[in-house]
PDB file of N, CA and C in Angstrom:
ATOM      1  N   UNK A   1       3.382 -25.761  -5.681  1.00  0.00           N
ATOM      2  CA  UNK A   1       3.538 -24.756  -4.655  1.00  0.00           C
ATOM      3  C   UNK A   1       2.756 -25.197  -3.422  1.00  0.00           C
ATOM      4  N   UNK A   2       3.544 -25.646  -2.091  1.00  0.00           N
ATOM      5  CA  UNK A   2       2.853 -25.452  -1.177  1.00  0.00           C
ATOM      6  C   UNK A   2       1.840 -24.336  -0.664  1.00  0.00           C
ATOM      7  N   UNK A   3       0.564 -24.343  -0.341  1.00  0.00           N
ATOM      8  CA  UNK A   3       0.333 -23.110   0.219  1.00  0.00           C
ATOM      9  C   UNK A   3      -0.194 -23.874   1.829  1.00  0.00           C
ATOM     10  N   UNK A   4       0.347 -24.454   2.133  1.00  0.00           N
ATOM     11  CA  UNK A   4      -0.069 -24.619   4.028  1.00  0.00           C
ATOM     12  C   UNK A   4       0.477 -23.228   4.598  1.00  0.00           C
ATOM     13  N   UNK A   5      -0.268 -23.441   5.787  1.00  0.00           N
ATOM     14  CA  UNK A   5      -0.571 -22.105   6.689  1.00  0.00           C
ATOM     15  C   UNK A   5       0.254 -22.774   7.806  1.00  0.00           C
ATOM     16  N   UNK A   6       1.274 -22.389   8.595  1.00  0.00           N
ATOM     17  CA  UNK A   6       1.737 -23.099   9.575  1.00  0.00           C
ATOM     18  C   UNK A   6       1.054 -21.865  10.855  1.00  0.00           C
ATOM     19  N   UNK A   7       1.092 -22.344  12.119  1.00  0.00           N
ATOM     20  CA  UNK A   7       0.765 -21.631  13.232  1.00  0.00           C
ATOM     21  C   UNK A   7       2.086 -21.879  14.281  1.00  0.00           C
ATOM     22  N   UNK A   8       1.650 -20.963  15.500  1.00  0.00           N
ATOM     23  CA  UNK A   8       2.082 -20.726  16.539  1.00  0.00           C
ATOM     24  C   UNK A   8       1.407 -20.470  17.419  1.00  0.00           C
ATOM     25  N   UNK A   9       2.134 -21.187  18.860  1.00  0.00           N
ATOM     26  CA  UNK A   9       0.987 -21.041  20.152  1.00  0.00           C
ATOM     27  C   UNK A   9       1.359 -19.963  21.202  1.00  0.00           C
ATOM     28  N   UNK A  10       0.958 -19.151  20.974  1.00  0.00           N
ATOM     29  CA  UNK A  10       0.600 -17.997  21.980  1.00  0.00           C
ATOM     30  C   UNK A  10      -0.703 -18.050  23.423  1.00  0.00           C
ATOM     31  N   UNK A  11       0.006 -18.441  24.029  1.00  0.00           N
ATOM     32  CA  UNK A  11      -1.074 -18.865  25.349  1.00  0.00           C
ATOM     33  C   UNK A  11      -1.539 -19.750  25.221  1.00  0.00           C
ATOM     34  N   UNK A  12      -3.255 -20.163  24.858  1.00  0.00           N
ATOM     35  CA  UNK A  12      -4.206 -20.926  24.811  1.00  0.00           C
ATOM     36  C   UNK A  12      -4.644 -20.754  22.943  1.00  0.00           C
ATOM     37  N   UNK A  13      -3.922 -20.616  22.693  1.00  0.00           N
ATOM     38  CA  UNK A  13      -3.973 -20.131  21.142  1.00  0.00           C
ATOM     39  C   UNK A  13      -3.724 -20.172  20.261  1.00  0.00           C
ATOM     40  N   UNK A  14      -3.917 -20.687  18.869  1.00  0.00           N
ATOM     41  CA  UNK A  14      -2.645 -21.150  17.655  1.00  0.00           C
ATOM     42  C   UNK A  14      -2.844 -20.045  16.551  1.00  0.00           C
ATOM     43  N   UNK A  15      -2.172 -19.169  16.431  1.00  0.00           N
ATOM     44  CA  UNK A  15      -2.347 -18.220  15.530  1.00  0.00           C
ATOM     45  C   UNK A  15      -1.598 -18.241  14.462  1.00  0.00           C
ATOM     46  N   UNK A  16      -2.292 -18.062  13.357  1.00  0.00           N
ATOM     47  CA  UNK A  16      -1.572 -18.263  12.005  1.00  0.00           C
ATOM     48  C   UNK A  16      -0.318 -17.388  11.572  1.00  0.00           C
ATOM     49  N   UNK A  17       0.749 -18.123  11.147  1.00  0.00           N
ATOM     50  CA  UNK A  17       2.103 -17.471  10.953  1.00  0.00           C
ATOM     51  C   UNK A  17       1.865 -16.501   9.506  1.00  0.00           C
ATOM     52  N   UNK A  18       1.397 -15.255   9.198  1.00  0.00           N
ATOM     53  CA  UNK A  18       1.492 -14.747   8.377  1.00  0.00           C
ATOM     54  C   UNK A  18       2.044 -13.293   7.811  1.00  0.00           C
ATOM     55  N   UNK A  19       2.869 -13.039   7.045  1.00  0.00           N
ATOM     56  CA  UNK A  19       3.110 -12.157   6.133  1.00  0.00           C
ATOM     57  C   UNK A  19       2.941 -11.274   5.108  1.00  0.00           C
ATOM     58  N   UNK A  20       3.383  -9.902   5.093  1.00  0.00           N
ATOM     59  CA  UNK A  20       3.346  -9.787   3.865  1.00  0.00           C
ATOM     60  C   UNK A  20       4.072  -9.969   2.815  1.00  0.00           C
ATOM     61  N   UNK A  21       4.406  -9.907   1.636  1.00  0.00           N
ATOM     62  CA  UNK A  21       5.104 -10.577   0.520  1.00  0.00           C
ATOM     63  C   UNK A  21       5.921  -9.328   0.349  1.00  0.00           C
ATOM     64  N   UNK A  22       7.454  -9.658   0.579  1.00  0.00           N
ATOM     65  CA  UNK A  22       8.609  -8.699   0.668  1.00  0.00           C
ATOM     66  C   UNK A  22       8.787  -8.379  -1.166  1.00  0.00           C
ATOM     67  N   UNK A  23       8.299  -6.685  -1.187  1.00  0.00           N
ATOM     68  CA  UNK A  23       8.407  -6.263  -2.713  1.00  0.00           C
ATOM     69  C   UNK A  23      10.000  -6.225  -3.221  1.00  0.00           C
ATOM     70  N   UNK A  24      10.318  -5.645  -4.276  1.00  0.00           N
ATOM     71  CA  UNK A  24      11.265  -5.617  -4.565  1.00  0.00           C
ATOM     72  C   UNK A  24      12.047  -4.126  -4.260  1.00  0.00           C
ATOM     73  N   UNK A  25      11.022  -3.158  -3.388  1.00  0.00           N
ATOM     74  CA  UNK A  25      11.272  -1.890  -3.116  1.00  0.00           C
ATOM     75  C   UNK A  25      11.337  -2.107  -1.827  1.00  0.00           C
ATOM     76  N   UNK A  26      11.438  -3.560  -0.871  1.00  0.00           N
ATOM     77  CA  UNK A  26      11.321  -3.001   0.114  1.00  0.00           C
ATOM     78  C   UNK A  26      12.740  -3.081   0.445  1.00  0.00           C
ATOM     79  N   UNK A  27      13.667  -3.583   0.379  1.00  0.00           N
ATOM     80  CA  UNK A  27      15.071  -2.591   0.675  1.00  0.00           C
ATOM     81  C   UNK A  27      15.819  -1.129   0.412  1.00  0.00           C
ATOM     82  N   UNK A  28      14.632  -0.663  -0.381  1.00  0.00           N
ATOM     83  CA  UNK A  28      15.110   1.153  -0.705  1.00  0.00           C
ATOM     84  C   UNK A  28      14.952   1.778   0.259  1.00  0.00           C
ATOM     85  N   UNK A  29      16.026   2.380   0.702  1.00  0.00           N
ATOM     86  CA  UNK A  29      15.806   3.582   1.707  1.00  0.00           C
ATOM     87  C   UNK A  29      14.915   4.925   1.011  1.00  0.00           C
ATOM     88  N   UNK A  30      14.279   5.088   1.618  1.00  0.00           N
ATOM     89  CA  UNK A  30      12.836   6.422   1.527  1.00  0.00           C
ATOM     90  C   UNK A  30      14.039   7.545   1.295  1.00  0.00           C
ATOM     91  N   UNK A  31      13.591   7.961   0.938  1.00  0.00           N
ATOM     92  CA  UNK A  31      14.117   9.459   1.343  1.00  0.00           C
ATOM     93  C   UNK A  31      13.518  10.626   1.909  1.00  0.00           C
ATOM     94  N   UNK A  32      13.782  11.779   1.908  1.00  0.00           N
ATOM     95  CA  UNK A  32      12.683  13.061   2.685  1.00  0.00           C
ATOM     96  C   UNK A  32      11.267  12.966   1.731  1.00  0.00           C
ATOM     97  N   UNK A  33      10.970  12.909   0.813  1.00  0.00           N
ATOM     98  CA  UNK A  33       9.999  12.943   0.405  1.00  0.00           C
ATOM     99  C   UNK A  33       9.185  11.877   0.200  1.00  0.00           C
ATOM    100  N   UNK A  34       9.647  10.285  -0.024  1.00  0.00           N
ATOM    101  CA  UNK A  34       9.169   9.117   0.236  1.00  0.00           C
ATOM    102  C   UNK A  34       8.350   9.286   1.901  1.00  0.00           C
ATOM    103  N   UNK A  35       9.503   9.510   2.377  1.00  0.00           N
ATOM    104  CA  UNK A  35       8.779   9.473   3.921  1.00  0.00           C
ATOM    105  C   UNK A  35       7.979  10.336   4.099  1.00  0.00           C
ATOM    106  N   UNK A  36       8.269  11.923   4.097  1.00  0.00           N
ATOM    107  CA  UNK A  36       6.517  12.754   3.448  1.00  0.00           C
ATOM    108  C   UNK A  36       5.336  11.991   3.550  1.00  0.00           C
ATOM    109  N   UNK A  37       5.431  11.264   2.457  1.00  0.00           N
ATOM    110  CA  UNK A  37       4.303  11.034   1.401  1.00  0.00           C
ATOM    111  C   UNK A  37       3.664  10.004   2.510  1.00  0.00           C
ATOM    112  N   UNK A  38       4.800   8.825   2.926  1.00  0.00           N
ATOM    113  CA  UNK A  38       4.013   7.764   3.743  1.00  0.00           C
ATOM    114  C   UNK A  38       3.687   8.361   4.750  1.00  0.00           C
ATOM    115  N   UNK A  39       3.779   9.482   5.863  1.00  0.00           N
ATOM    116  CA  UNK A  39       3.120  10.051   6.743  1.00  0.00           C
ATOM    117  C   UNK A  39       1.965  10.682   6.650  1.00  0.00           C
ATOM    118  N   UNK A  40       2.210  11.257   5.073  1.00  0.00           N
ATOM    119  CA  UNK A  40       0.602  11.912   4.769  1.00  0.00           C
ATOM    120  C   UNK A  40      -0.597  11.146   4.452  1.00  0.00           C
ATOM    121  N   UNK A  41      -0.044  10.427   3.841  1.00  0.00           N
ATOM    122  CA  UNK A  41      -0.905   8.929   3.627  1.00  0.00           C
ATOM    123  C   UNK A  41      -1.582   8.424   4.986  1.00  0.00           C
ATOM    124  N   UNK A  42      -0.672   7.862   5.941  1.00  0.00           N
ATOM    125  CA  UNK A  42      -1.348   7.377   7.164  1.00  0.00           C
ATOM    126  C   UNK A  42      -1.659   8.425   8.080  1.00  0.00           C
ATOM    127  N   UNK A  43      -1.858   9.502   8.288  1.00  0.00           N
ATOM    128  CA  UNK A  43      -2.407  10.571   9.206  1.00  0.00           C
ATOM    129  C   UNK A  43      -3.588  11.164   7.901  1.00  0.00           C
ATOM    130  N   UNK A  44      -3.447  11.295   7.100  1.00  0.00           N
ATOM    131  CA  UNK A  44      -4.688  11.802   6.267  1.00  0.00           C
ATOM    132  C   UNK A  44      -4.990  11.029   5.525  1.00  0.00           C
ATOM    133  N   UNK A  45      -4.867   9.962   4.231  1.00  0.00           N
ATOM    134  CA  UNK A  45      -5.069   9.098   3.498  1.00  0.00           C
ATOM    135  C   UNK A  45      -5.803   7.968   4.025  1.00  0.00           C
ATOM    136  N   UNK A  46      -6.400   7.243   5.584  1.00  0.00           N
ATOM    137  CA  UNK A  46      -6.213   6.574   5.760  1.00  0.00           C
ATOM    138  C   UNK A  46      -6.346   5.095   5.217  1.00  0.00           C
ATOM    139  N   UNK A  47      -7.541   5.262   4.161  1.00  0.00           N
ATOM    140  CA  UNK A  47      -8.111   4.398   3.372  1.00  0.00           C
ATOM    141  C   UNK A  47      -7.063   4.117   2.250  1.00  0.00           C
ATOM    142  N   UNK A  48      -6.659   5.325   1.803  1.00  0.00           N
ATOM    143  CA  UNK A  48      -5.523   5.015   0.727  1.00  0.00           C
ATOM    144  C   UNK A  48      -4.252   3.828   1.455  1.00  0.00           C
ATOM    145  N   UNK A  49      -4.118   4.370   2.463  1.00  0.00           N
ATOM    146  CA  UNK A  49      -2.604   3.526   2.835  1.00  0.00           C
ATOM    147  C   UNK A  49      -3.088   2.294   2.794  1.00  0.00           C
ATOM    148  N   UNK A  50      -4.415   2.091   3.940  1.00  0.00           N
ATOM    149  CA  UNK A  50      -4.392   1.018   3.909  1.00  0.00           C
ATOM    150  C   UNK A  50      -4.588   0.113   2.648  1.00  0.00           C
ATOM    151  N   UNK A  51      -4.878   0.069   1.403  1.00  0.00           N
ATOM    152  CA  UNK A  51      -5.108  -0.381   0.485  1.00  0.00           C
ATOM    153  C   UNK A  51      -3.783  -0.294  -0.154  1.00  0.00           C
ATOM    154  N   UNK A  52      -3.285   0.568  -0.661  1.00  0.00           N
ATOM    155  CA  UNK A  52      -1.691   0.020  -0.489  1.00  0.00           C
ATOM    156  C   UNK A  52      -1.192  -0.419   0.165  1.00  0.00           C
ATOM    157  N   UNK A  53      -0.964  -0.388   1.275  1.00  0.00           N
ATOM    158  CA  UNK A  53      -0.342  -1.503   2.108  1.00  0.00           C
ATOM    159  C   UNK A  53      -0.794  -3.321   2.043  1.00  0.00           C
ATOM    160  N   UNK A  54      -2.134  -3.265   2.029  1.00  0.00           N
ATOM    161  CA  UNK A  54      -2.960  -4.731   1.708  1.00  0.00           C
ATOM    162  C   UNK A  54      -2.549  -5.286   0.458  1.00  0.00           C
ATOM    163  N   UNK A  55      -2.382  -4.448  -0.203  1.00  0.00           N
ATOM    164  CA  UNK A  55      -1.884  -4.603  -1.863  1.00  0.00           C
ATOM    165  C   UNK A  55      -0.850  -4.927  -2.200  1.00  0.00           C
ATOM    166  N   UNK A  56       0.365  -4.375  -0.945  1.00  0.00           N
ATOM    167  CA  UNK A  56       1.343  -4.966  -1.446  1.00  0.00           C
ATOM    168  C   UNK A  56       2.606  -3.766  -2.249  1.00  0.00           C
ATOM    169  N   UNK A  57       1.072  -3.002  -2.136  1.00  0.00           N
ATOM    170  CA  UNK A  57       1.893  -1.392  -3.258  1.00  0.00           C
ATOM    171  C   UNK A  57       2.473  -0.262  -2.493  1.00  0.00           C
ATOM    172  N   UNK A  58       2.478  -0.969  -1.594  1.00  0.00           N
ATOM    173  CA  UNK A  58       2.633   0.727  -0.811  1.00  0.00           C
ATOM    174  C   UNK A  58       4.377   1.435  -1.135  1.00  0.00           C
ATOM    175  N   UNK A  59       5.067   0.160  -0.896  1.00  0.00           N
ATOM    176  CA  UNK A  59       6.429   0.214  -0.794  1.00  0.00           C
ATOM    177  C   UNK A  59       6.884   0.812  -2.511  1.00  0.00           C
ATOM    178  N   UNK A  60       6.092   0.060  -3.269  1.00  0.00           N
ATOM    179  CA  UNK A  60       6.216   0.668  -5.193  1.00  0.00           C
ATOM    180  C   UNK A  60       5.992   2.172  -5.105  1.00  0.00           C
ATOM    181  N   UNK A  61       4.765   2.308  -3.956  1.00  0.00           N
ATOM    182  CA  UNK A  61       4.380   3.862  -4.461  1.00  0.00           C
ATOM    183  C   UNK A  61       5.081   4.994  -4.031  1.00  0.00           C
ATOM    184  N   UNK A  62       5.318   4.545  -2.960  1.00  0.00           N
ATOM    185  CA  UNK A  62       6.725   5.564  -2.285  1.00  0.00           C
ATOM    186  C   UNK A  62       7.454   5.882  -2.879  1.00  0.00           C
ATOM    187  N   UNK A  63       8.214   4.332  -3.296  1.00  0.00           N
ATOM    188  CA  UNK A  63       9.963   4.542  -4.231  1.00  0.00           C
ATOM    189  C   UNK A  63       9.378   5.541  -5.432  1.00  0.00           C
ATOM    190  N   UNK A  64       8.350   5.246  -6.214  1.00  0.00           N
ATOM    191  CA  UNK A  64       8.083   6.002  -6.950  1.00  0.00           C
ATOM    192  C   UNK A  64       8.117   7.459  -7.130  1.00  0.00           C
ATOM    193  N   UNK A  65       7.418   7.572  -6.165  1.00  0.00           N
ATOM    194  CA  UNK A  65       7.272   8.945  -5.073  1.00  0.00           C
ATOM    195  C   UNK A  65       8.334   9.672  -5.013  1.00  0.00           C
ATOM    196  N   UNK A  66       9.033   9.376  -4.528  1.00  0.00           N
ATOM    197  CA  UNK A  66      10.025   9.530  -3.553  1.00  0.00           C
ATOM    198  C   UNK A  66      11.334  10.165  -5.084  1.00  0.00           C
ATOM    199  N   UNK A  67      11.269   9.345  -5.980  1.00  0.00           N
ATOM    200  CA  UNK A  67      12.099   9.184  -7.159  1.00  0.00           C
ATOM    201  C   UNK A  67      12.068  10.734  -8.133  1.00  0.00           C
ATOM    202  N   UNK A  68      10.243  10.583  -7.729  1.00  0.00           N
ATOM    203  CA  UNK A  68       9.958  11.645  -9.153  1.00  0.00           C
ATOM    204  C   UNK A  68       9.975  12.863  -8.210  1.00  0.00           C
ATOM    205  N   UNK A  69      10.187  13.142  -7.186  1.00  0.00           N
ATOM    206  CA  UNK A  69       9.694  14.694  -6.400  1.00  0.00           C
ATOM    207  C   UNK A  69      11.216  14.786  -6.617  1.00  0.00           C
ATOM    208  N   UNK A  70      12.409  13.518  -6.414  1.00  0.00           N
ATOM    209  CA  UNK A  70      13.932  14.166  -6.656  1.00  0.00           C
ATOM    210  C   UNK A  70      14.364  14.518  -7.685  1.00  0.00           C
ATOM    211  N   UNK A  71      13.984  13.767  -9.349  1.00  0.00           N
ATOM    212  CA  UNK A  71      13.837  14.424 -10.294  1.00  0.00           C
ATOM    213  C   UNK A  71      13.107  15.667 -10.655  1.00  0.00           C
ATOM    214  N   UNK A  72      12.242  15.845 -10.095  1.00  0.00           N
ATOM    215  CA  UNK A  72      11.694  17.225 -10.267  1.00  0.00           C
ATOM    216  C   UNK A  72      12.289  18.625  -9.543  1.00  0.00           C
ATOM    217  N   UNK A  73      12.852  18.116  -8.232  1.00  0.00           N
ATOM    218  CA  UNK A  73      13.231  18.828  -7.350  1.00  0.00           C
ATOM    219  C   UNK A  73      14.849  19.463  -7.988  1.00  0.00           C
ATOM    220  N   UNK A  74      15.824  18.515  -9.036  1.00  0.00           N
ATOM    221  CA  UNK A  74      16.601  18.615  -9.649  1.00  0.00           C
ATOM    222  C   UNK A  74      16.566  19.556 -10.528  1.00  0.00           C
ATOM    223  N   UNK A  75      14.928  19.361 -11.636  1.00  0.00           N
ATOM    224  CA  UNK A  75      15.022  20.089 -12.752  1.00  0.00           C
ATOM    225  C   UNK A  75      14.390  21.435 -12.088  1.00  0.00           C
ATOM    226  N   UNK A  76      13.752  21.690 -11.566  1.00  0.00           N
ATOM    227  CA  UNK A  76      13.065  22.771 -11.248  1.00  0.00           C
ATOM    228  C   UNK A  76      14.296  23.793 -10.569  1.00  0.00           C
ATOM    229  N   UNK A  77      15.325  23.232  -9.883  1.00  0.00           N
ATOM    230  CA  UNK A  77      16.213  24.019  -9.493  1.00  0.00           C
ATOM    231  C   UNK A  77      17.266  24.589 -10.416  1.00  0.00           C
ATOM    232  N   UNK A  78      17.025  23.904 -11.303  1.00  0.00           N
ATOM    233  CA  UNK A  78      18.003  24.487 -12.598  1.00  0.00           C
ATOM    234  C   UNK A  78      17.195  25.695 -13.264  1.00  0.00           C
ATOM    235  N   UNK A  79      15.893  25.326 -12.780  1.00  0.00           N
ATOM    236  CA  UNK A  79      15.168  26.003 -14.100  1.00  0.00           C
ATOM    237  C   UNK A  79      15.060  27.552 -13.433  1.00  0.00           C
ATOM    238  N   UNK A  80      15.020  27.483 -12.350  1.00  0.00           N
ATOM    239  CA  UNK A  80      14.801  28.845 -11.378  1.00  0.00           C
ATOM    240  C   UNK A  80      16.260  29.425 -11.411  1.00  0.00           C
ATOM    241  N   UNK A  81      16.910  28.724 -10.944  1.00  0.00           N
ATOM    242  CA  UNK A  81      18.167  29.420 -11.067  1.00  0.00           C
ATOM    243  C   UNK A  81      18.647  29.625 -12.288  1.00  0.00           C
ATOM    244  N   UNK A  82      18.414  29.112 -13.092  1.00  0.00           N
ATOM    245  CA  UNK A  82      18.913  30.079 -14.717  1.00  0.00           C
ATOM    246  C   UNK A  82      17.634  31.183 -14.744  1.00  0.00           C
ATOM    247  N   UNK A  83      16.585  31.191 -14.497  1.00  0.00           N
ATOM    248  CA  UNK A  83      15.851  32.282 -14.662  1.00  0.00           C
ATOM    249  C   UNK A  83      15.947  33.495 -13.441  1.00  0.00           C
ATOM    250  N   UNK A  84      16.337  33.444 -12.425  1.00  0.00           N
ATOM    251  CA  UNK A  84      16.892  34.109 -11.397  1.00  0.00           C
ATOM    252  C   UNK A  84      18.461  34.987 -11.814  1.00  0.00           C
ATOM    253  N   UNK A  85      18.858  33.953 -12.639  1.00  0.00           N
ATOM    254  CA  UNK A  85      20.185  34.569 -13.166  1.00  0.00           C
ATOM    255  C   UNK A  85      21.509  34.400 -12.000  1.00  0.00           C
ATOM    256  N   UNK A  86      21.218  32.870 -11.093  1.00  0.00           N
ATOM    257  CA  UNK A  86      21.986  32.557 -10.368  1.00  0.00           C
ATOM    258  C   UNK A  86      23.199  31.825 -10.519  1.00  0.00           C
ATOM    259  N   UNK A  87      24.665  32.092 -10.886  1.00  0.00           N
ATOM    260  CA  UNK A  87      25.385  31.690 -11.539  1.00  0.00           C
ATOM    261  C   UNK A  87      27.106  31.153 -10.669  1.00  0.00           C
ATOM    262  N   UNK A  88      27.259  30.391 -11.138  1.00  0.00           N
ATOM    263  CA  UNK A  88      29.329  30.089 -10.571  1.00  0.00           C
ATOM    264  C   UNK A  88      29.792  31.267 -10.115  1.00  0.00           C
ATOM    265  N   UNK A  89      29.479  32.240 -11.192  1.00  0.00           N
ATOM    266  CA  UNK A  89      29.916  33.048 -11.143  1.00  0.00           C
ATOM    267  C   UNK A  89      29.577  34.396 -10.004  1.00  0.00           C
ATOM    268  N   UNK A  90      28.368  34.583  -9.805  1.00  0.00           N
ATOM    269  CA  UNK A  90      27.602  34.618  -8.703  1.00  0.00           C
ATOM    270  C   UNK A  90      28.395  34.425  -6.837  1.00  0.00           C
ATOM    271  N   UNK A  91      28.456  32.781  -7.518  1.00  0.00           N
ATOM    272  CA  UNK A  91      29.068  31.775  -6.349  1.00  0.00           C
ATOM    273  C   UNK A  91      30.465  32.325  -5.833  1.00  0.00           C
ATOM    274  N   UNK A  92      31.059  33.023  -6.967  1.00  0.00           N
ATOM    275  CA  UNK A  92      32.239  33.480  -6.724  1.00  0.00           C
ATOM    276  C   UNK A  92      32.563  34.708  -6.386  1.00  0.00           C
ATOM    277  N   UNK A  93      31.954  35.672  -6.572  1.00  0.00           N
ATOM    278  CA  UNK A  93      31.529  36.914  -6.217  1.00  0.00           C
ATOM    279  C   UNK A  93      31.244  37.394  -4.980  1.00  0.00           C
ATOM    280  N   UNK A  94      30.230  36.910  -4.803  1.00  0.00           N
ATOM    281  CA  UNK A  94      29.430  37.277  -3.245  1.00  0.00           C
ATOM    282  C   UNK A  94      28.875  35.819  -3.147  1.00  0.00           C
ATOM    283  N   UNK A  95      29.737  35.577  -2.166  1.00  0.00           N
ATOM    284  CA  UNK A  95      28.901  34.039  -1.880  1.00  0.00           C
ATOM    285  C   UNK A  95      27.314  34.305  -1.067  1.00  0.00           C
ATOM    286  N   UNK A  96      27.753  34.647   0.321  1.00  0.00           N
ATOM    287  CA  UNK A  96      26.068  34.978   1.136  1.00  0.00           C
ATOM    288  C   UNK A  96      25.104  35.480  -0.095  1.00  0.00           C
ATOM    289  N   UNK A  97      25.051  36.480  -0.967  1.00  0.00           N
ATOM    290  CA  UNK A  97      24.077  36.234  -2.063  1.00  0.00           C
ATOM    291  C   UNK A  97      23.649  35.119  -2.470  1.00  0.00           C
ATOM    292  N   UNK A  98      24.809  34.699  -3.372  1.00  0.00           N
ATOM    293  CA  UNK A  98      23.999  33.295  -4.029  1.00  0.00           C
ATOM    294  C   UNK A  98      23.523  32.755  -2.996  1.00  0.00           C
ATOM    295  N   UNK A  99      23.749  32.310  -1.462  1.00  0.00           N
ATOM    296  CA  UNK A  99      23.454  31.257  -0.597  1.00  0.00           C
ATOM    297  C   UNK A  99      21.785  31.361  -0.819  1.00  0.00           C
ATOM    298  N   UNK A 100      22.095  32.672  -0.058  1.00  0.00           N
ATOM    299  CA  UNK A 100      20.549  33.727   0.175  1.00  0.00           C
ATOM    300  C   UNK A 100      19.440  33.472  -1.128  1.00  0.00           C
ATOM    301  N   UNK A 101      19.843  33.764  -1.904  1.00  0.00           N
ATOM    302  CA  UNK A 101      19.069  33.245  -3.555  1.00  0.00           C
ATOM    303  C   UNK A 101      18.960  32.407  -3.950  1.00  0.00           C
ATOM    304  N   UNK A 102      19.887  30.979  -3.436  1.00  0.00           N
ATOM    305  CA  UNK A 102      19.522  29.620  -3.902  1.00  0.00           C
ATOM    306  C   UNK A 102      18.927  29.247  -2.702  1.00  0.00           C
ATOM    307  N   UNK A 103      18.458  29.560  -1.476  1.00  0.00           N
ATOM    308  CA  UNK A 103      17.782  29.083  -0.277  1.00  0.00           C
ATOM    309  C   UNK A 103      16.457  29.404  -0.657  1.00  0.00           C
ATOM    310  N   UNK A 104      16.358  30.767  -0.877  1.00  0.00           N
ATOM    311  CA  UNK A 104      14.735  31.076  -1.547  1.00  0.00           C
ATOM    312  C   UNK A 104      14.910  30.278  -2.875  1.00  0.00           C
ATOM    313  N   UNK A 105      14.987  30.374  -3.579  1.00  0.00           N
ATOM    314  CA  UNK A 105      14.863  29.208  -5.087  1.00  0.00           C
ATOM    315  C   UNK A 105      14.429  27.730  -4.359  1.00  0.00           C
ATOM    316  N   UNK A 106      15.146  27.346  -2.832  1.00  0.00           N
ATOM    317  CA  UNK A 106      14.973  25.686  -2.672  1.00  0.00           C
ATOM    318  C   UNK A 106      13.743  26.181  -2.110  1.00  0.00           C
ATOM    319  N   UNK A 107      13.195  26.893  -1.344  1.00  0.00           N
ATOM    320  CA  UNK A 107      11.963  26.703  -0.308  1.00  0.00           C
ATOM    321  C   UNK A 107      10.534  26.873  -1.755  1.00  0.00           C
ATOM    322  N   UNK A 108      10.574  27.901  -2.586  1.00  0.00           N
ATOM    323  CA  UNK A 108       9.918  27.852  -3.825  1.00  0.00           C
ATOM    324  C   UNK A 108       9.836  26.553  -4.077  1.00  0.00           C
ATOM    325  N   UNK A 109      11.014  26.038  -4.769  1.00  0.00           N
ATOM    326  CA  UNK A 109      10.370  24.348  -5.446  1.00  0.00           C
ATOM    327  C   UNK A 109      10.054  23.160  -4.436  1.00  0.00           C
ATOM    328  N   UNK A 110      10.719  23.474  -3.580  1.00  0.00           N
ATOM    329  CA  UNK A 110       9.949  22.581  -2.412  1.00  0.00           C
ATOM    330  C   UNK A 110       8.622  22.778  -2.369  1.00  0.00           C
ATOM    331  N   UNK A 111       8.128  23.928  -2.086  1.00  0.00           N
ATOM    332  CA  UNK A 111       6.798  23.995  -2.043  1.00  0.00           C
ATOM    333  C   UNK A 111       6.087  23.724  -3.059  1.00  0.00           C
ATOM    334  N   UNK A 112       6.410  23.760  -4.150  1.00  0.00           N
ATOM    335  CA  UNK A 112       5.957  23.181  -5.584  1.00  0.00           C
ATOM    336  C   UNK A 112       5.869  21.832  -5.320  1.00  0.00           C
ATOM    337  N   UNK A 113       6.803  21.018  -4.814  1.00  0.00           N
ATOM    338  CA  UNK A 113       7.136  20.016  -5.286  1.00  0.00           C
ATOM    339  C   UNK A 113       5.757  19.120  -3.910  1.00  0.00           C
ATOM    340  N   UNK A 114       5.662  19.446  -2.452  1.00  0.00           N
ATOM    341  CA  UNK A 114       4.635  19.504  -1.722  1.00  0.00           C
ATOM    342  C   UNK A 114       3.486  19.396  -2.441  1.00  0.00           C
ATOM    343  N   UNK A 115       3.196  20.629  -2.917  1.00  0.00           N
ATOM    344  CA  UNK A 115       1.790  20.607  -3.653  1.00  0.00           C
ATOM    345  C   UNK A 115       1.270  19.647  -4.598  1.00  0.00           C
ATOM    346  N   UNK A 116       2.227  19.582  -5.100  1.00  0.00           N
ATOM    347  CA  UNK A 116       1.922  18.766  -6.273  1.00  0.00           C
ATOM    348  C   UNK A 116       2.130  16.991  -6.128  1.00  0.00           C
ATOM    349  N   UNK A 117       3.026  16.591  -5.630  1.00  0.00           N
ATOM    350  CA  UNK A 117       3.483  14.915  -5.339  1.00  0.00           C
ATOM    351  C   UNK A 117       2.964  14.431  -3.733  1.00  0.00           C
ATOM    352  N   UNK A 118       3.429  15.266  -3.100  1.00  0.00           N
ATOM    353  CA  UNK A 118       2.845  15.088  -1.736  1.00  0.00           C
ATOM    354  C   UNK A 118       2.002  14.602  -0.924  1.00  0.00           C
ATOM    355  N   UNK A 119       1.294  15.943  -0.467  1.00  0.00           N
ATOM    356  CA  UNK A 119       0.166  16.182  -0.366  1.00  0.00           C
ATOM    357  C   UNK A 119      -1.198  16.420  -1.495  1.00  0.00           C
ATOM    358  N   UNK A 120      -1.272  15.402  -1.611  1.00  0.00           N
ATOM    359  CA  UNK A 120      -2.255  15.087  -3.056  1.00  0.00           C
ATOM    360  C   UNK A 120      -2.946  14.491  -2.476  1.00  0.00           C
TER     361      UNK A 120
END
């Protein structure tokens, strides 16, 4: 394995050509809560990001992130709406109800889902 350092001249200057090492997450698109997480990280975390980022992890921790708040965000909406008693049938009935009742059910597990994966 080569490891030479090649440079480039910028003015009066040879500055070293360097990178970070492209993960295998870094072509995943974030999603709303991936991206969350990396904003909360660098406006409040700052020590955290940066150490993921130096690491190499940052891009793992997101996808991660990002993965489990949509699985959760999935089950938790099932779980409210069968306990709400929000149904097809519902859907078919009076629609603006159900809308109205599954909008409060999403802002609930959202905020669950905030608390808990998020903003941590």
């Amino acid at each position: 394995m080569d490891n030479k350092i090649t440079y480039r001249k910028v003015g009066d200057f040879y500055l070293p050509n360097l990178a970070f090492p492209k993960s295998k997450y870094s072509d995943y698109n974030l999603g709303k809560y991936g991206r969350m997480r990396a904003r909360y990280l660098k406006e409040h975390k700052k020590a955290e990001y940066a150490i993921l980022l130096i690491d190499g992890k940052l891009d793992e921790h997101l996808y991660n992130t990002d993965i489990e708040c949509k699985n959760r965000f999935e089950l938790l909406m099932k779980q409210f709406a069968k306990r709400e008693h929000i149904t097809e049938e519902l859907k078919a009935k009076n629609q603006m109800e159900w809308v109205h009742k599954m909008n409060t059910i999403k802002n609930a597990v959202e905020e669950i889902i905030f608390e808990e994966l998020i903003f941590v």
